[in-house]
N, C-alpha and C. Protein backbone atom coordinates (compact mmCIF):
# COMPACT_ATOMS: atom_id res chain seq x y z
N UNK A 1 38.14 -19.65 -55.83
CA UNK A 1 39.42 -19.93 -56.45
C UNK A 1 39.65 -21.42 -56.63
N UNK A 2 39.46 -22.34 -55.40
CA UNK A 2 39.47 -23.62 -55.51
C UNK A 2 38.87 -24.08 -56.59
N UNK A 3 37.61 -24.04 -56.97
CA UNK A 3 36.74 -24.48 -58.18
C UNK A 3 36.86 -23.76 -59.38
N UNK A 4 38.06 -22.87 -59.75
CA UNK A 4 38.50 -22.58 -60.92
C UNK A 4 37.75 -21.40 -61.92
N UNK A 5 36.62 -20.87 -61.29
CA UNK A 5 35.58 -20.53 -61.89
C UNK A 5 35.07 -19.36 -61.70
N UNK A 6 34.63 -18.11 -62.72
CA UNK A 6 34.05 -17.00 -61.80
C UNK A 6 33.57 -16.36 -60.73
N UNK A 7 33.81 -15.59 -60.50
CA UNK A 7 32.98 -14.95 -58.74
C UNK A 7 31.83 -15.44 -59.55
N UNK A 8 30.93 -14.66 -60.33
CA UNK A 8 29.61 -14.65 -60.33
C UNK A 8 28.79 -16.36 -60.57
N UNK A 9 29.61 -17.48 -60.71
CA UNK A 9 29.26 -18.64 -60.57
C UNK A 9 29.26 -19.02 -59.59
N UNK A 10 30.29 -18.59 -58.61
CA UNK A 10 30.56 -19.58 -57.16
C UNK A 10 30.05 -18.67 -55.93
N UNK A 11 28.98 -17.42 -56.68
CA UNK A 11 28.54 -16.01 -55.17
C UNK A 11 28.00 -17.37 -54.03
N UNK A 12 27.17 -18.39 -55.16
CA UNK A 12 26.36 -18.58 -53.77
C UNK A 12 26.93 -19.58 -53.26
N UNK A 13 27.55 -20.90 -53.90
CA UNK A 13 28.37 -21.99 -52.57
C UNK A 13 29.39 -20.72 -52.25
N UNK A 14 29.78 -20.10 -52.22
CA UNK A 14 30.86 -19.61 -51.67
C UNK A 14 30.26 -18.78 -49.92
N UNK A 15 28.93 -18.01 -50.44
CA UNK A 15 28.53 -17.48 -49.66
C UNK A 15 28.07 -18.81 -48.30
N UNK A 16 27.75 -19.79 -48.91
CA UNK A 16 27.22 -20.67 -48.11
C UNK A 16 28.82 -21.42 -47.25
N UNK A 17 29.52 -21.79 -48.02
CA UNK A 17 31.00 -22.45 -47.33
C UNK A 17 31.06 -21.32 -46.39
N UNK A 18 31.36 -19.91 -46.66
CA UNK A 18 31.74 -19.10 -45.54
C UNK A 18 30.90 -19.01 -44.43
N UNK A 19 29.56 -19.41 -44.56
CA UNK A 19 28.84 -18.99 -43.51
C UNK A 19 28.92 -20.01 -42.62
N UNK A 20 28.97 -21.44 -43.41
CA UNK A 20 28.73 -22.95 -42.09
C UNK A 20 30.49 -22.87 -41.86
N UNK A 21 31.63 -22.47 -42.30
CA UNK A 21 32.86 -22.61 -42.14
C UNK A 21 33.12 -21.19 -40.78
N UNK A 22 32.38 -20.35 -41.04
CA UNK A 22 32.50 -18.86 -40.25
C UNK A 22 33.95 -18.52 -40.42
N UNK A 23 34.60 -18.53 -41.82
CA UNK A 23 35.58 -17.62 -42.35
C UNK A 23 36.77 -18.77 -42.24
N UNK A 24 36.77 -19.80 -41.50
CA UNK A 24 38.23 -20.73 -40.76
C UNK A 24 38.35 -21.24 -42.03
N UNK A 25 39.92 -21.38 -42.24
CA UNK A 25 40.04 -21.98 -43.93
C UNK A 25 39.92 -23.70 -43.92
N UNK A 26 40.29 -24.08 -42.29
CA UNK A 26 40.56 -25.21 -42.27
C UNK A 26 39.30 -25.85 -42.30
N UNK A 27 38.13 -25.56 -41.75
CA UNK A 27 36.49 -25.68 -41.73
C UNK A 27 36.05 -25.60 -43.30
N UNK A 28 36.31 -24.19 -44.07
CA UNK A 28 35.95 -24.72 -44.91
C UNK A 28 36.48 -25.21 -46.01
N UNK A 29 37.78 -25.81 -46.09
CA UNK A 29 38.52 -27.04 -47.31
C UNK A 29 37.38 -28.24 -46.08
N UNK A 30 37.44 -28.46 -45.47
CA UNK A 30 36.63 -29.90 -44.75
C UNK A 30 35.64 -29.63 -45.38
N UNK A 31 34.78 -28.71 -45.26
CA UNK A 31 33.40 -28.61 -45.72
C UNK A 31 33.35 -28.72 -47.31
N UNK A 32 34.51 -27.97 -48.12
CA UNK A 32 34.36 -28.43 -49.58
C UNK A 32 34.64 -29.92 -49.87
N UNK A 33 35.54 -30.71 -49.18
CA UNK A 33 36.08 -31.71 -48.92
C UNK A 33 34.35 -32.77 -48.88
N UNK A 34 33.83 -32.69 -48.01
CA UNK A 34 32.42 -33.54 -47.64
C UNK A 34 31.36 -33.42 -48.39
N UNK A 35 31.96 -31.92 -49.05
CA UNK A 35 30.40 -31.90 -50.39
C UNK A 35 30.78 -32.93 -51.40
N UNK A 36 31.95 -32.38 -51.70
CA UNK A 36 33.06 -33.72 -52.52
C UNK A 36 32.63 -34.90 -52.23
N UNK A 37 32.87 -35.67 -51.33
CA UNK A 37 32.72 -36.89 -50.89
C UNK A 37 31.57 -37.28 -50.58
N UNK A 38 30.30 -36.30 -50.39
CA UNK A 38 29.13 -36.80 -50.43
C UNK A 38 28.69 -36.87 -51.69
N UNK A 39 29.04 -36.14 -52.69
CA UNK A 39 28.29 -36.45 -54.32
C UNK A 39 27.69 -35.18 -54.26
N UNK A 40 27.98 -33.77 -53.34
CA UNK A 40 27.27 -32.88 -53.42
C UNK A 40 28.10 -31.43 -54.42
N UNK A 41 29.40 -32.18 -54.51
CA UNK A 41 30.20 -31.27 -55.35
C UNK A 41 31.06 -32.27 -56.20
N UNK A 42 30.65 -31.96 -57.84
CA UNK A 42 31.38 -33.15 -58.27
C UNK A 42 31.63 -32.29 -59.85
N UNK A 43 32.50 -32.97 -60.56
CA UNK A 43 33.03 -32.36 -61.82
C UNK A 43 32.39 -32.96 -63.16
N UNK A 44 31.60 -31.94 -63.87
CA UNK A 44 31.26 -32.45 -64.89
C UNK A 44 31.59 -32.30 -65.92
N UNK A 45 31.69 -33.71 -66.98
CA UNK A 45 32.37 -33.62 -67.81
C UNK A 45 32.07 -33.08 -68.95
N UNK A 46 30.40 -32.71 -68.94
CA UNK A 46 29.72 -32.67 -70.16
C UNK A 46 29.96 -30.97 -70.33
N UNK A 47 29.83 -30.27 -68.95
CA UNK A 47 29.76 -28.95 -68.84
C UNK A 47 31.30 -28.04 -68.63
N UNK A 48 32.45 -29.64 -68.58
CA UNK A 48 33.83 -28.94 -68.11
C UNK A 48 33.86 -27.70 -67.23
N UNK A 49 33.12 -28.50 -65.93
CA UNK A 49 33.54 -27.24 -64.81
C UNK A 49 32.78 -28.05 -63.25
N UNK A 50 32.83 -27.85 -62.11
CA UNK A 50 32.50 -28.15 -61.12
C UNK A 50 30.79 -27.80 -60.79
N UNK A 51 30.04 -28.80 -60.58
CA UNK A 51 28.81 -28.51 -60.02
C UNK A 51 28.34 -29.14 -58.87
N UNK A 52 27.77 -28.31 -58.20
CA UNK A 52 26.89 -28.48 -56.75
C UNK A 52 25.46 -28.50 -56.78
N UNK A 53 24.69 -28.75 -55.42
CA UNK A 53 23.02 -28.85 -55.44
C UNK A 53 23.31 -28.18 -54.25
N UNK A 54 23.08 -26.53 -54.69
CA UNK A 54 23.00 -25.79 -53.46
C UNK A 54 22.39 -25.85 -52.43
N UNK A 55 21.16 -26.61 -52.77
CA UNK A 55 20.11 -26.64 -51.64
C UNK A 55 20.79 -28.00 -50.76
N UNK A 56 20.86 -28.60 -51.09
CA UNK A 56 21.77 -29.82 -49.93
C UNK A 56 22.71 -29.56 -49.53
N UNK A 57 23.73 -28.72 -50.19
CA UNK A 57 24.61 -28.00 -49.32
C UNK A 57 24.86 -26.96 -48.08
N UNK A 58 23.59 -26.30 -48.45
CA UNK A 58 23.26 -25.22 -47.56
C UNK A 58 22.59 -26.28 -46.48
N UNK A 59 22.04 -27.26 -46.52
CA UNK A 59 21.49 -28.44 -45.24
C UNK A 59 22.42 -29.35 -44.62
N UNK A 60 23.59 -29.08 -45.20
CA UNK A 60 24.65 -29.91 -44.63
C UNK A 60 25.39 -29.92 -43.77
N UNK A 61 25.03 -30.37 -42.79
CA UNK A 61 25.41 -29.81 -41.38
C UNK A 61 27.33 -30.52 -41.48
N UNK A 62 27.89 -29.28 -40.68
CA UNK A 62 29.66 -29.09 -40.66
C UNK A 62 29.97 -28.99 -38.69
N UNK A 63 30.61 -29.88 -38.64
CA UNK A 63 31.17 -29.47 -37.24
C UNK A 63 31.72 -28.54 -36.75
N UNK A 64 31.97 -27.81 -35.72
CA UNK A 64 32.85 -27.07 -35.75
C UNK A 64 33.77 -27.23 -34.97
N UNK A 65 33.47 -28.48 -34.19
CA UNK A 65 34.91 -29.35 -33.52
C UNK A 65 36.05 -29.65 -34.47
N UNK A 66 37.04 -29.12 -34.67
CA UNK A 66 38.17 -29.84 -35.06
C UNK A 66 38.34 -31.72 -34.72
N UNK A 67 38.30 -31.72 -33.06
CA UNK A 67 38.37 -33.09 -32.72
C UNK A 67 37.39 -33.97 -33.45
N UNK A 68 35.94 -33.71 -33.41
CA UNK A 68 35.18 -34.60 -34.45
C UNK A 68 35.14 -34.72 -35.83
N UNK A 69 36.13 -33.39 -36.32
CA UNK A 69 36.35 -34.14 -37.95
C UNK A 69 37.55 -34.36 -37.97
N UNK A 70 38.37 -34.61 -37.09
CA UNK A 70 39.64 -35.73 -37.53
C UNK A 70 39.31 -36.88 -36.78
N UNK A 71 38.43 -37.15 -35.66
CA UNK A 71 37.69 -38.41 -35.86
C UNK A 71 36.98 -38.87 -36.95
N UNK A 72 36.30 -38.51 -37.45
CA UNK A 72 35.62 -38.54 -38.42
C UNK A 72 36.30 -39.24 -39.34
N UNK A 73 37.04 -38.65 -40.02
CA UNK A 73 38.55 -39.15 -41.06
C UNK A 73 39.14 -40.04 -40.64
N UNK A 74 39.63 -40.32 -38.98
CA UNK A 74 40.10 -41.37 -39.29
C UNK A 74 39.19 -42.89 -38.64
N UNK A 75 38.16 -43.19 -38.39
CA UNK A 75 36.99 -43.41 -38.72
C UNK A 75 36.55 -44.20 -40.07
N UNK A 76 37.09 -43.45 -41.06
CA UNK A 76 36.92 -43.75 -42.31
C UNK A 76 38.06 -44.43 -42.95
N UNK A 77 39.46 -44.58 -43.03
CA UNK A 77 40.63 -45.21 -42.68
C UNK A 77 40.62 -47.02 -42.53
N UNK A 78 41.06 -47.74 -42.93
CA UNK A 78 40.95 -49.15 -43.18
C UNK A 78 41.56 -49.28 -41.47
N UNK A 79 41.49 -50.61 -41.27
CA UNK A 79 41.48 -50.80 -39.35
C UNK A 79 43.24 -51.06 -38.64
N UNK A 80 43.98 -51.32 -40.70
CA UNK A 80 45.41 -50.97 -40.12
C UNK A 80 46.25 -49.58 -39.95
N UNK A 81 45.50 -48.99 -41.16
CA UNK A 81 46.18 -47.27 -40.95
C UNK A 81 45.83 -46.99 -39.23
N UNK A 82 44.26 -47.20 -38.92
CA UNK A 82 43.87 -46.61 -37.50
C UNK A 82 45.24 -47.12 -36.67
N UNK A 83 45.41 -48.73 -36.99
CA UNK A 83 46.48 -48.91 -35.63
C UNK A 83 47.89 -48.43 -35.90
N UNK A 84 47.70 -48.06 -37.05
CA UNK A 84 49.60 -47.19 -37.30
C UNK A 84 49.34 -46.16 -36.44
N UNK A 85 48.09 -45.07 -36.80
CA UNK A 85 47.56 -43.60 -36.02
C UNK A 85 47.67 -44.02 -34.43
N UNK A 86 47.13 -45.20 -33.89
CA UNK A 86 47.03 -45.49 -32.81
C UNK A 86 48.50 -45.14 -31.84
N UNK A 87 49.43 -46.22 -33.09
CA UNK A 87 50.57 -46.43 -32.09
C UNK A 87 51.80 -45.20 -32.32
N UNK A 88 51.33 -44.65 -33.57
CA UNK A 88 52.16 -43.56 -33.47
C UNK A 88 51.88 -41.93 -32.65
N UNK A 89 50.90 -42.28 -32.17
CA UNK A 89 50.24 -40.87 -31.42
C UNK A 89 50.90 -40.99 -30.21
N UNK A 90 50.57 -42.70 -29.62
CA UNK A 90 51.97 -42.61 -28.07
C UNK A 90 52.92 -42.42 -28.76
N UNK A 91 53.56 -42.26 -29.76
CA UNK A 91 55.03 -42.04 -29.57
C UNK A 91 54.76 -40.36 -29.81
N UNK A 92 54.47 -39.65 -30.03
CA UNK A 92 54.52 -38.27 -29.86
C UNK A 92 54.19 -37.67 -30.91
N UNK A 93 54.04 -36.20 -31.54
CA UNK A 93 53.82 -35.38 -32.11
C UNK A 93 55.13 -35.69 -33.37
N UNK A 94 56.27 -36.25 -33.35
CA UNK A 94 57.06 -36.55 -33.89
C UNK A 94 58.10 -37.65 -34.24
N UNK A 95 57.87 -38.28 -35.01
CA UNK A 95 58.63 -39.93 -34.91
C UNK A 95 59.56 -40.15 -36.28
N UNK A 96 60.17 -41.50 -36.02
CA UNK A 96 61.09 -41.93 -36.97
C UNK A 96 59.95 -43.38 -37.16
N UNK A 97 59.94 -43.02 -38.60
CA UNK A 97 58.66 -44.14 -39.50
C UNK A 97 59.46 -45.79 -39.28
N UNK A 98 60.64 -45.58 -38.72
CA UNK A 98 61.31 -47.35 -38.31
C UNK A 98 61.10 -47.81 -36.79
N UNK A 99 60.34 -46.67 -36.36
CA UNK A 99 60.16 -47.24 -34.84
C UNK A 99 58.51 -47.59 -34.67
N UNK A 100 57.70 -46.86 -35.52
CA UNK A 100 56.28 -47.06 -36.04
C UNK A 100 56.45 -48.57 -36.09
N UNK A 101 57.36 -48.72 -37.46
CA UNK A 101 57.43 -49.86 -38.09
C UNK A 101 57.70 -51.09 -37.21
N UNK A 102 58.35 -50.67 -36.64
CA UNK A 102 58.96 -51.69 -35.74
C UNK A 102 58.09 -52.30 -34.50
N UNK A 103 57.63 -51.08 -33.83
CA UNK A 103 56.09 -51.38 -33.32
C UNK A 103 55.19 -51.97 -33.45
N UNK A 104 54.54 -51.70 -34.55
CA UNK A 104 53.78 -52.35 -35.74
C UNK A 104 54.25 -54.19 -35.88
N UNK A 105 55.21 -54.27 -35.79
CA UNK A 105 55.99 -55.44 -36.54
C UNK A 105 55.59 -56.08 -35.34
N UNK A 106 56.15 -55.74 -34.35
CA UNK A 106 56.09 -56.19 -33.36
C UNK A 106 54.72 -56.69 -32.52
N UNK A 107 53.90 -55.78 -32.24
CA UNK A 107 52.42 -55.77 -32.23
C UNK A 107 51.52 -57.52 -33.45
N UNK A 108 52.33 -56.82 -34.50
CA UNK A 108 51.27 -57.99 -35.40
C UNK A 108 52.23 -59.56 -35.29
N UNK A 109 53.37 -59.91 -34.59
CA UNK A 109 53.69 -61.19 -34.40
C UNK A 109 53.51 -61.23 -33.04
N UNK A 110 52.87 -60.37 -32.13
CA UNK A 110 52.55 -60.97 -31.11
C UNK A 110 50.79 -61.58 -31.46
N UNK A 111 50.17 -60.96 -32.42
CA UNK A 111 48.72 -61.57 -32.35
C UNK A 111 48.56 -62.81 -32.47
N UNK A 112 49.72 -62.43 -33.92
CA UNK A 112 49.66 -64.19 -35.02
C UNK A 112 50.03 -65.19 -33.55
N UNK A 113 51.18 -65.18 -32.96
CA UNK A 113 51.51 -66.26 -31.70
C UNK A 113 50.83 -66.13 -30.84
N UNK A 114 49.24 -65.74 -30.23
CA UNK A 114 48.36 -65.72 -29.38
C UNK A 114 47.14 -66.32 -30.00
C-alpha cells in the first residue's frame, strides 16, 4: 500500500519487509525507511513508480532492538538537535518547549563564558 502499486509488483519486497520486520509495523516502516535512505528503494522518474534491488534488500540486515534504531536516528541528527534530545529526556516523557528552550539558552551561555 505504502508504494502505491499492485500486489503482484510488491509480492516480493513485501514478502521480504515482513519477514526481516516479523509482521511489527513499526520494524517494518524503519526497514522501508533504510532501504529509502540507503538508495535501496528509490522513485523513478522515467518508470513513474517506486523501485528496489531485491537482492540487497533481502541482505539488509534490520534490528530488532527498538533501542538501537532510535539510537541509530538520533546518531544521525546534527550535535544540537542531540543536545535538545539530551536535555529534554531529563525533563520527562512530557515538556513545555520554553523550558527546553530555556535550558538550552542557558546551557549555551554558560559554554560561550567558560
Amino acid at each position: 500500500e505504502k508504494l502505491c502499486l499492485p500486489r503482484r509488483l510488491t509480492k516480493s519486497i513485501s514478502e521480504i519487509i515482513h519477514r526481516k520486520s516479523l509482521g511489527n509495523a513499526f520494524f517494518a516502516i524503519t526497514f522501508l525507511q533504510s532501504l529509502a535512505e540507503g538508495g535501496l528503494l528509490t522513485f523513478s522518474s522515467t518508470k513513474m513508480r517506486w523501485i528496489w534491488n531485491e537482492a540487497e534488500a533481502d541482505a539488509k540486515n534490520v534490528s530488532d532492538d527498538v533501542v538501537d534504531i532510535m539510537t541509530e536516528k538520533i546518531q544521525t541528527l546534527q550535535l544540537g538537535a542531540q543536545d535538545v534530545l539530551k536535555t529534554a529526556s531529563c525533563i520527562g516523557a512530557r515538556f513545555e518547549k520554553s523550558i527546553v528552550v530555556s535550558l538550552m539558552s542557558e546551557a549555551f551561555s554558560n559554554e560561550t563564558t567558560d
